[in-house]
Protein backbone atom coordinates (compact mmCIF):
# COMPACT_ATOMS: atom_id res chain seq x y z
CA UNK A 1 -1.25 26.50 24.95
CA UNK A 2 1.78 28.33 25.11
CA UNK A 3 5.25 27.07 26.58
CA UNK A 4 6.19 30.39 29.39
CA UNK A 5 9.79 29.42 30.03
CA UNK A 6 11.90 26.92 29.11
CA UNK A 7 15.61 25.03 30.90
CA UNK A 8 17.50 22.51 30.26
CA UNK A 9 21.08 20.64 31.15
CA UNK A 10 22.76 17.86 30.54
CA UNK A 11 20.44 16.59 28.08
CA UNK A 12 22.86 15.38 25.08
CA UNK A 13 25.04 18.63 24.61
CA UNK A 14 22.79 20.97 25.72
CA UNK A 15 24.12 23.12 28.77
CA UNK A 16 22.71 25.45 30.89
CA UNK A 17 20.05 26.61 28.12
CA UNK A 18 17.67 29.15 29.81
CA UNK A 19 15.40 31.12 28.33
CA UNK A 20 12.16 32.98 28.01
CA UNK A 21 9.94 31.64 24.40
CA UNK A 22 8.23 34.17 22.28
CA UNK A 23 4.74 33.14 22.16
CA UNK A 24 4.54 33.50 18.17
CA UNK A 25 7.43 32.45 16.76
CA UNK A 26 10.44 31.25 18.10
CA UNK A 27 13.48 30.62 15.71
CA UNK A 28 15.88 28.93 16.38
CA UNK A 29 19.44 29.35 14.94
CA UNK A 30 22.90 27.52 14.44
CA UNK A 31 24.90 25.27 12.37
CA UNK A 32 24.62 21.29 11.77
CA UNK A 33 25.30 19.45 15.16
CA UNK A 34 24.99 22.70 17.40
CA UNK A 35 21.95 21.64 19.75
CA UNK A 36 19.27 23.17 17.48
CA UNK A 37 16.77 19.33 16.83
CA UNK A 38 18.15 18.38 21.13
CA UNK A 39 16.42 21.42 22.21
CA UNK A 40 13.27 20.66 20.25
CA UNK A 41 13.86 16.90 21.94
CA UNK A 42 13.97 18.25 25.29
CA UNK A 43 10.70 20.33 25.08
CA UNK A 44 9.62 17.21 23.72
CA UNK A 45 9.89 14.93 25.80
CA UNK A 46 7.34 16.58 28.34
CA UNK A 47 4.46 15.56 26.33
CA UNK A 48 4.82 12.04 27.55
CA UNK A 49 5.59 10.70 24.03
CA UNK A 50 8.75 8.79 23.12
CA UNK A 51 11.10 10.37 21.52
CA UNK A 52 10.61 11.63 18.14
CA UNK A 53 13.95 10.13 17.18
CA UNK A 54 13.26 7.06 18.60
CA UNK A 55 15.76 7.55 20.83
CA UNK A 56 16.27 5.44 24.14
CA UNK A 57 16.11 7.22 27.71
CA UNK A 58 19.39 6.32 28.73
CA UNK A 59 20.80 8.07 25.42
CA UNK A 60 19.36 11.40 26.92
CA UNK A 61 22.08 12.42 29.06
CA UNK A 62 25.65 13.33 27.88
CA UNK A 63 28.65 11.50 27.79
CA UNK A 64 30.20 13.66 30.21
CA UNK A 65 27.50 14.12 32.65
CA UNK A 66 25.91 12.10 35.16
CA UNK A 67 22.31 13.32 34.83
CA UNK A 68 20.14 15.42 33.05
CA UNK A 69 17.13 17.92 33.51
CA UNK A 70 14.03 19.50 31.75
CA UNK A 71 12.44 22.08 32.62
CA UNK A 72 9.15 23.73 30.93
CA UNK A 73 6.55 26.03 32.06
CA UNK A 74 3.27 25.85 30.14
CA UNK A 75 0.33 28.43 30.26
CA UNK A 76 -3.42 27.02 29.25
CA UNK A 77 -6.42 28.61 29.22
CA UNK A 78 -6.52 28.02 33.14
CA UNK A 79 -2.90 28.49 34.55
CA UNK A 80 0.82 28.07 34.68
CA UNK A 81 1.83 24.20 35.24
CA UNK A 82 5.59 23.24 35.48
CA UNK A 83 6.99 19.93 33.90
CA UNK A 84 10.17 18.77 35.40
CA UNK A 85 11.89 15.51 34.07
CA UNK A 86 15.48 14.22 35.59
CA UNK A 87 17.35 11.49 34.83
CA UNK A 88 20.66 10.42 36.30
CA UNK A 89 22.93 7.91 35.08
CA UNK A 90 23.63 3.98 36.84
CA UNK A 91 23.20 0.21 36.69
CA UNK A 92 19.65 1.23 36.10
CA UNK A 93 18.82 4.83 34.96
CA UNK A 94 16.83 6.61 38.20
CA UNK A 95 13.71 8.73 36.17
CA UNK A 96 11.91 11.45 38.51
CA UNK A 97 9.47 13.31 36.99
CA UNK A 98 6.81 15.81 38.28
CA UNK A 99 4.32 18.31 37.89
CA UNK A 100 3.55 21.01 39.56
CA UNK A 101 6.31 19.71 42.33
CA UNK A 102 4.23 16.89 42.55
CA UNK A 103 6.46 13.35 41.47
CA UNK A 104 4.28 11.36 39.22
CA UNK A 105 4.92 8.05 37.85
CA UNK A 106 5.71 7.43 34.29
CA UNK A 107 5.59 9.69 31.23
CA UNK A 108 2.16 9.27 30.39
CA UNK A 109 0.84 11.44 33.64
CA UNK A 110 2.26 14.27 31.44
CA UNK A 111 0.16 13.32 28.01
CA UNK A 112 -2.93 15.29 29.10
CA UNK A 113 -0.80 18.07 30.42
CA UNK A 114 1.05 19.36 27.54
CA UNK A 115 0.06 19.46 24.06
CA UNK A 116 2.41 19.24 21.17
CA UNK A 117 2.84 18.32 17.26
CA UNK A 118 5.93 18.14 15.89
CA UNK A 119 7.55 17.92 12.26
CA UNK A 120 10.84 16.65 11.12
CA UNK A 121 12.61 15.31 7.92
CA UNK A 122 11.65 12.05 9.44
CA UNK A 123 8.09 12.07 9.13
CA UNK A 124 8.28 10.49 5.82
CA UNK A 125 8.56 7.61 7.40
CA UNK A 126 4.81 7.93 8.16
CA UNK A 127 4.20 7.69 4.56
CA UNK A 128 7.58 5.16 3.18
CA UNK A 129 7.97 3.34 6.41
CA UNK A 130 6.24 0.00 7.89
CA UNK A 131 2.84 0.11 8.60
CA UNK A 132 3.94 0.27 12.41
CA UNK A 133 5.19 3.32 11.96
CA UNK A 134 1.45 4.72 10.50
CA UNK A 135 -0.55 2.75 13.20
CA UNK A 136 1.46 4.76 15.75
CA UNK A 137 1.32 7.86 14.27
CA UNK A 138 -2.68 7.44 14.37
CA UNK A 139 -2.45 5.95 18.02
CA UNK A 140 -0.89 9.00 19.08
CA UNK A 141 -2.77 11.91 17.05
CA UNK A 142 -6.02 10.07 18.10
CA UNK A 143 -4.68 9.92 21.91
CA UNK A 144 -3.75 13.31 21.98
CA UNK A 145 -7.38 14.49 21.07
CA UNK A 146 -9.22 11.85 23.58
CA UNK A 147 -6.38 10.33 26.62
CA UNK A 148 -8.58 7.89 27.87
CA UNK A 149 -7.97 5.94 24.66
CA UNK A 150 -4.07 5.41 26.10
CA UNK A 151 -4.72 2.94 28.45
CA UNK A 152 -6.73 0.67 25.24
CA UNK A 153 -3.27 1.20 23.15
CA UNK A 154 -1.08 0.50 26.35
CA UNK A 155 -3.21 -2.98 27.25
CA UNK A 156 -3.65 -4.10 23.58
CA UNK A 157 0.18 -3.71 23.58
CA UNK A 158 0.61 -5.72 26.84
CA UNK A 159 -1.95 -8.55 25.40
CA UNK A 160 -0.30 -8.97 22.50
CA UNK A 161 2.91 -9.35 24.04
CA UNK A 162 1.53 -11.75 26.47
CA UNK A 163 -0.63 -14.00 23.47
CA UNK A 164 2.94 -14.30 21.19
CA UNK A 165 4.54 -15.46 24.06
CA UNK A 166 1.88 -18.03 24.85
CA UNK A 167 1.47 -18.94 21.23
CA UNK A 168 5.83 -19.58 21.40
CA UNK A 169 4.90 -21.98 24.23
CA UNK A 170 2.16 -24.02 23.00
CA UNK A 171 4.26 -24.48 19.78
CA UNK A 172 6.80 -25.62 21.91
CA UNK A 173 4.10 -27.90 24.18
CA UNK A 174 5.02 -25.92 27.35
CA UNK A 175 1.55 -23.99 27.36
CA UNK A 176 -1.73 -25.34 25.98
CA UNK A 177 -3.77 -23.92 23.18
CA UNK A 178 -6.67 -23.67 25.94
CA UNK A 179 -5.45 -20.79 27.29
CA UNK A 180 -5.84 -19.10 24.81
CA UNK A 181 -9.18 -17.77 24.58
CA UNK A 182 -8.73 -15.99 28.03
CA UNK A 183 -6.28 -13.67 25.80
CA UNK A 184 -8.17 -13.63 22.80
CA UNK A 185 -11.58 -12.08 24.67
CA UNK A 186 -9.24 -9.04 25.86
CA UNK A 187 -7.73 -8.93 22.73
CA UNK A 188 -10.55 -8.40 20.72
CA UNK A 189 -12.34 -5.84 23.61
CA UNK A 190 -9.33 -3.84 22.83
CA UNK A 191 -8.19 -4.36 19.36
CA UNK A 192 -12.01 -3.60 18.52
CA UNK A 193 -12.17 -0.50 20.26
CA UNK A 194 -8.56 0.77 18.90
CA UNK A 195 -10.31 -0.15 15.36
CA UNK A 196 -13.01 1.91 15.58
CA UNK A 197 -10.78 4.74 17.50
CA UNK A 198 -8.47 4.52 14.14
CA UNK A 199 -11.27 4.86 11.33
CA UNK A 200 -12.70 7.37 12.96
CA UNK A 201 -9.41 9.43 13.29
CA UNK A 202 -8.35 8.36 9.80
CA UNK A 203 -12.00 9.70 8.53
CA UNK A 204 -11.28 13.13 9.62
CA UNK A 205 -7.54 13.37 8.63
CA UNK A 206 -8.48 12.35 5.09
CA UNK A 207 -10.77 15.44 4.44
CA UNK A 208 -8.68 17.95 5.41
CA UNK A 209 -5.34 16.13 4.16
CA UNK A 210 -7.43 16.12 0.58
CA UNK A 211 -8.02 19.96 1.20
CA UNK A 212 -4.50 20.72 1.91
CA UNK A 213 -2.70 18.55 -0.03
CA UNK A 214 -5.39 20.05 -3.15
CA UNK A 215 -4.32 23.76 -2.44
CA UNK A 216 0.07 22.86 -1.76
CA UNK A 217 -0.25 21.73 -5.89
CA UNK A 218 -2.39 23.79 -7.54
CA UNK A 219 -4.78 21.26 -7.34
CA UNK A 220 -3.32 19.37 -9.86
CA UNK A 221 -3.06 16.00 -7.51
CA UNK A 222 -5.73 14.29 -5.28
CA UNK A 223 -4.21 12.75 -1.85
CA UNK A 224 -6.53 10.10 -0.46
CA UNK A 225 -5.78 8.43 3.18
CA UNK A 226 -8.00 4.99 4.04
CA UNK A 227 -7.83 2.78 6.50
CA UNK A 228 -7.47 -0.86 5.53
CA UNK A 229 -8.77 -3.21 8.64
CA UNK A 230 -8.16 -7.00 8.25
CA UNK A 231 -11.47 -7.70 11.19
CA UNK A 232 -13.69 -5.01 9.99
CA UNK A 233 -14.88 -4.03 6.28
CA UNK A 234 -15.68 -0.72 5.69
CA UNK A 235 -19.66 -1.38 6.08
CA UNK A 236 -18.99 -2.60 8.91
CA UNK A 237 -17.95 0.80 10.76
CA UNK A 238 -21.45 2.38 9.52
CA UNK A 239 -22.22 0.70 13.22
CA UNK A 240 -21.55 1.68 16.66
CA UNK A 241 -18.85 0.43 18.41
CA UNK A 242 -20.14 -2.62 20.41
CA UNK A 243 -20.66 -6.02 21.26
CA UNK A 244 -20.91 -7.26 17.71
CA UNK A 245 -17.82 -5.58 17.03
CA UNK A 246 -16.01 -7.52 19.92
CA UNK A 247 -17.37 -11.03 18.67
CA UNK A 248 -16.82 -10.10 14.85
CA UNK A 249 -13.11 -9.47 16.37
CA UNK A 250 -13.22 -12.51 18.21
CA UNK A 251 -14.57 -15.19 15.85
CA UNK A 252 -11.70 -13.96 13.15
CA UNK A 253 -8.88 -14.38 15.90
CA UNK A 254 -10.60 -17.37 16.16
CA UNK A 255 -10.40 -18.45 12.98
CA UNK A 256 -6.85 -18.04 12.53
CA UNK A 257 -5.51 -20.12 16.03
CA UNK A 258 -4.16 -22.68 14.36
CA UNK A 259 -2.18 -21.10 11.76
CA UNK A 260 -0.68 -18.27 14.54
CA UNK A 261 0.19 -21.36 16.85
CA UNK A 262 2.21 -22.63 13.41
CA UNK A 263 4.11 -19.89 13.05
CA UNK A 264 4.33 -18.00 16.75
CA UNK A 265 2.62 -14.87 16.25
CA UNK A 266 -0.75 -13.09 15.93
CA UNK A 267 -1.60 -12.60 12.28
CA UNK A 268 -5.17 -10.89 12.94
CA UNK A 269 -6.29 -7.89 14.63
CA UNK A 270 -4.97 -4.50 14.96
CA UNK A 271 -1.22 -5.15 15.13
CA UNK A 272 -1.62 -6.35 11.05
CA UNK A 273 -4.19 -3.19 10.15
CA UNK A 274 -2.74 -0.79 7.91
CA UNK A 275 -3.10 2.95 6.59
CA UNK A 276 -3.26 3.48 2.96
CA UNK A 277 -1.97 6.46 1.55
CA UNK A 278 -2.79 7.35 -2.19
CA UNK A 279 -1.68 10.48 -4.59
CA UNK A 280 -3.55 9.89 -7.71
CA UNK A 281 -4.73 6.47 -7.17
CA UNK A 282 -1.57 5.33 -6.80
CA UNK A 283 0.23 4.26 -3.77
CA UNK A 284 1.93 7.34 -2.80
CA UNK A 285 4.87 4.38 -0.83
CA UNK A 286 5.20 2.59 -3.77
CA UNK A 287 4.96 5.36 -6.85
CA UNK A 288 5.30 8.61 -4.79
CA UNK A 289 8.69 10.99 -6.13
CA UNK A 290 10.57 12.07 -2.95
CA UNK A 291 8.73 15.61 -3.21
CA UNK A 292 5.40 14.02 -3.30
CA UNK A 293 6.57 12.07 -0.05
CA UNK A 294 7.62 15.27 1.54
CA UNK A 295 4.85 17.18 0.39
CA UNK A 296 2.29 14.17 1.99
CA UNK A 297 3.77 14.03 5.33
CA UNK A 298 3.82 17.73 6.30
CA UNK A 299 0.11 17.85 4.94
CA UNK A 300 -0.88 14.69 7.33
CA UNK A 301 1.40 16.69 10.79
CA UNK A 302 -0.34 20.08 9.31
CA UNK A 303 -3.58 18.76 9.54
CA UNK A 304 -3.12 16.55 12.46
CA UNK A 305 -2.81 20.43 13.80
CA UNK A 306 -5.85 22.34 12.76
CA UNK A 307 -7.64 18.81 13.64
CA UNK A 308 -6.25 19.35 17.05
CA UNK A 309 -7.22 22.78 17.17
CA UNK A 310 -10.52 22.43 16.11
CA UNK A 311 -11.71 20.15 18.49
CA UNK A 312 -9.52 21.53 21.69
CA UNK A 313 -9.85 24.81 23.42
CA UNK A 314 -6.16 24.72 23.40
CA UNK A 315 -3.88 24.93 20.06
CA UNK A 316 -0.94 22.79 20.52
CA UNK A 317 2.83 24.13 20.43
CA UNK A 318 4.21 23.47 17.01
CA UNK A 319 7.88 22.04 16.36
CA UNK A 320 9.12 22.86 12.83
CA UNK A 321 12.92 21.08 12.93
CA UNK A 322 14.65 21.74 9.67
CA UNK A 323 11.67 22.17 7.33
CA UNK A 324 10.73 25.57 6.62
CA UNK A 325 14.15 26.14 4.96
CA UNK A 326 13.68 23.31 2.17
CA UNK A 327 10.10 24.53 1.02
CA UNK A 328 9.12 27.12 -1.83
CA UNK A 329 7.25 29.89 -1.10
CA UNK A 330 3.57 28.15 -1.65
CA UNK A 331 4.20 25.45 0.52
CA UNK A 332 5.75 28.04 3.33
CA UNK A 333 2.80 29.79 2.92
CA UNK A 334 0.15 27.44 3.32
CA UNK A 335 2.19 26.33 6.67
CA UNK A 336 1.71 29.61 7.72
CA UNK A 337 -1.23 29.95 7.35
CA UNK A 338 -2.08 26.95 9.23
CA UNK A 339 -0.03 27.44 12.21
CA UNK A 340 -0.53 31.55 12.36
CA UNK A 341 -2.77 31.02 15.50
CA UNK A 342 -0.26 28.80 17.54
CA UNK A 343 3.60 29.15 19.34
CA UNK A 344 6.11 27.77 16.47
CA UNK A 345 9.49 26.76 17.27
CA UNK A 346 10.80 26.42 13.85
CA UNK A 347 14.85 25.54 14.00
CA UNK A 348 16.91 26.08 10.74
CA UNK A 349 20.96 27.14 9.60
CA UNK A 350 19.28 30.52 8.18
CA UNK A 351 16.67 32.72 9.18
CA UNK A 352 16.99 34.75 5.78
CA UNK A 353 15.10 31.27 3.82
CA UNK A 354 12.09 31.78 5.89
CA UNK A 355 8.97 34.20 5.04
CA UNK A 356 9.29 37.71 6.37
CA UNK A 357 5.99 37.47 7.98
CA UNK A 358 7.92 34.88 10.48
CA UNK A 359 8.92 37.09 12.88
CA UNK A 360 9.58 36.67 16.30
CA UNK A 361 12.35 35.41 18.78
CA UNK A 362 15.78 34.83 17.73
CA UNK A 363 17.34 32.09 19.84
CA UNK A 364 21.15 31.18 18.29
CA UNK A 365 22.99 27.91 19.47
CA UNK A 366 26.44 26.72 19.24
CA UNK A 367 28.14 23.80 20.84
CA UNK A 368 24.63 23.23 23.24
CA UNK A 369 24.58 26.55 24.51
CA UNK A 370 22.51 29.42 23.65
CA UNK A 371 24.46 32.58 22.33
């Protein structure tokens, strides 16, 4: 998959950027605040995925404008589709969004379209951060490799919301504890499914994390990823997927009404499953040095790539925002060699810390604009 052309305005301080990507390496140049991580955002943002700052829609468009627009081109092994995404300020931000002139509703018409991975300083959240932050980070690799799991994440999401509202109310004796176990059979349909979706994906991420993270130290340390289900035990997923897996699901949401009632929220299921991330034996959260943390979470985003690329005909695009520039030579090298086979945007303050064998497109920014 490579991105053909790319344009954007209006989109934080980005103006009128316009240009043609190489489709190795792209590198893109300026000082701190310049536009360098919004451009990366913008290209983004096409995938259908939030925001890999986090960031809110409405925070998209400048101070001094009244809208914004993306524009991408994107070239599979089939043809050229164009992503367009515009969003102008009001009461209530108006969103149009289409493909191939088309107008299609909501982001996630775009998640099947274009295929990206990105990595930035923030990533070690995946490894430091709540175990939210690691059950969407498998939601989304997993997604990206089989879409019709989205609509499972997007209606366990919507049941949840709906059951800790419900549990609120019979707490309060507005709602009664009857109702229940109409939410509780979708809940465990879904959660179930998501469970199995996760151990699966977690399965294959821990071999070739172990692989990678082996050769990036000498293999001197051992990196181990798990995945720690409060429903299922690890015998368990020896099983299909099924109808014993639903009621297994079931019976332990069960099991726990009267206690989630108590307190207002859902303690069992997928929302409270974790992923456990070892160096050593030893919690790489709790007893992992900042460099092991680093080192971790570009191994887990480099292998979420060559996963991707190994079972797609398509490699993704790759987003490298102010990484390649704090690694040694060994760790440049093994990224590298990982992503020699795919388009690279790699941003950093100077091109001269980078491998010579990166080579490609020199795209230079300052105040939003390309120069």
């Amino acid at each position: 998959m490579i991105i053909t052309s790319v344009k954007a305005d209006g989109f934080r301080n980005l103006k009128s950027v316009d240009f043609i990507p190489d489709e190795k390496y792209n590198i893109i140049v300026g000082k701190n605040a310049q536009g360098k991580t919004n451009l990366l955002e913008a290209m983004w943002i096409m995938t259908g995925c939030k925001s890999f700052r986090g960031s809110k829609e409405k925070d998209y468009i400048a101070l001094d404008k009244n809208k914004m627009l993306c524009e991408i081109c994107i070239k599979d092994s089939r043809r050229i589709q164009k992503i367009s995404y515009e969003l102008k300020k009001g009461t209530a931000s108006v969103k149009s969004l289409s493909l191939n002139g088309v107008k299609i509703k909501g982001t996630s018409g775009l998640f099947d379209v274009f295929k990206c991975i990105s990595f930035t300083p923030d990533d070690t959240e995946i490894i430091k951060g709540s175990p939210e932050k690691r059950r969407n980070f498998i939601d989304m690799a997993y997604s990206q490799l089989n879409p019709s799991s989205v609509p499972h994440i997007t209606r366990h999401s919507v049941i949840m919301n709906q059951r800790n509202a419900l549990l609120k109310g019979i707490f309060q004796g507005s709602s009664k504890a009857e109702e229940l176990t109409a939410w509780d059979r979708q809940a465990s349909k879904e959660g179930a499914y998501i469970s199995y979706m996760r151990h699966e994906y977690i399965k294959q991420l821990n071999e070739v994390c172990g692989r990678l993270y082996s050769r990036i130290t000498g293999e001197n340390e051992i990196l181990e990823i798990s995945y720690r289900s409060n429903v299922f035990r690890e015998s368990d997923f020896e099983k299909p997927f099924g109808n014993d897996a639903v009621q297994r699901y079931y019976a332990k949401m069960r099991e726990m009404t009267d206690y989630d009632i108590k307190t207002g929220c859902t303690h069992t299921g997928a929302n409270r499953d974790d992923i456990i991330i070892k160096i050593n034996k030893c919690s790489a959260k709790d007893f992992g040095s900042q460099g092991q943390i680093k080192s971790t979470a570009l191994v887990i985003k480099l292998a979420q790539a060559e996963i991707y690329s190994h079972k797609s005909r398509e490699a993704p695009a790759v987003f490298l925002d102010d990484v390649m520039g704090e690694l040694d030579e060994s760790r440049q090298r093994l990224v590298f060699d990982i992503i020699k086979n795919m388009q690279v945007f790699i941003t950093t303050c100077n091109e001269s810390a980078l491998l010579p064998e990166i080579k490609g497109r020199i795209i230079r920014i300052g105040n939003g604009e390309i120069i």
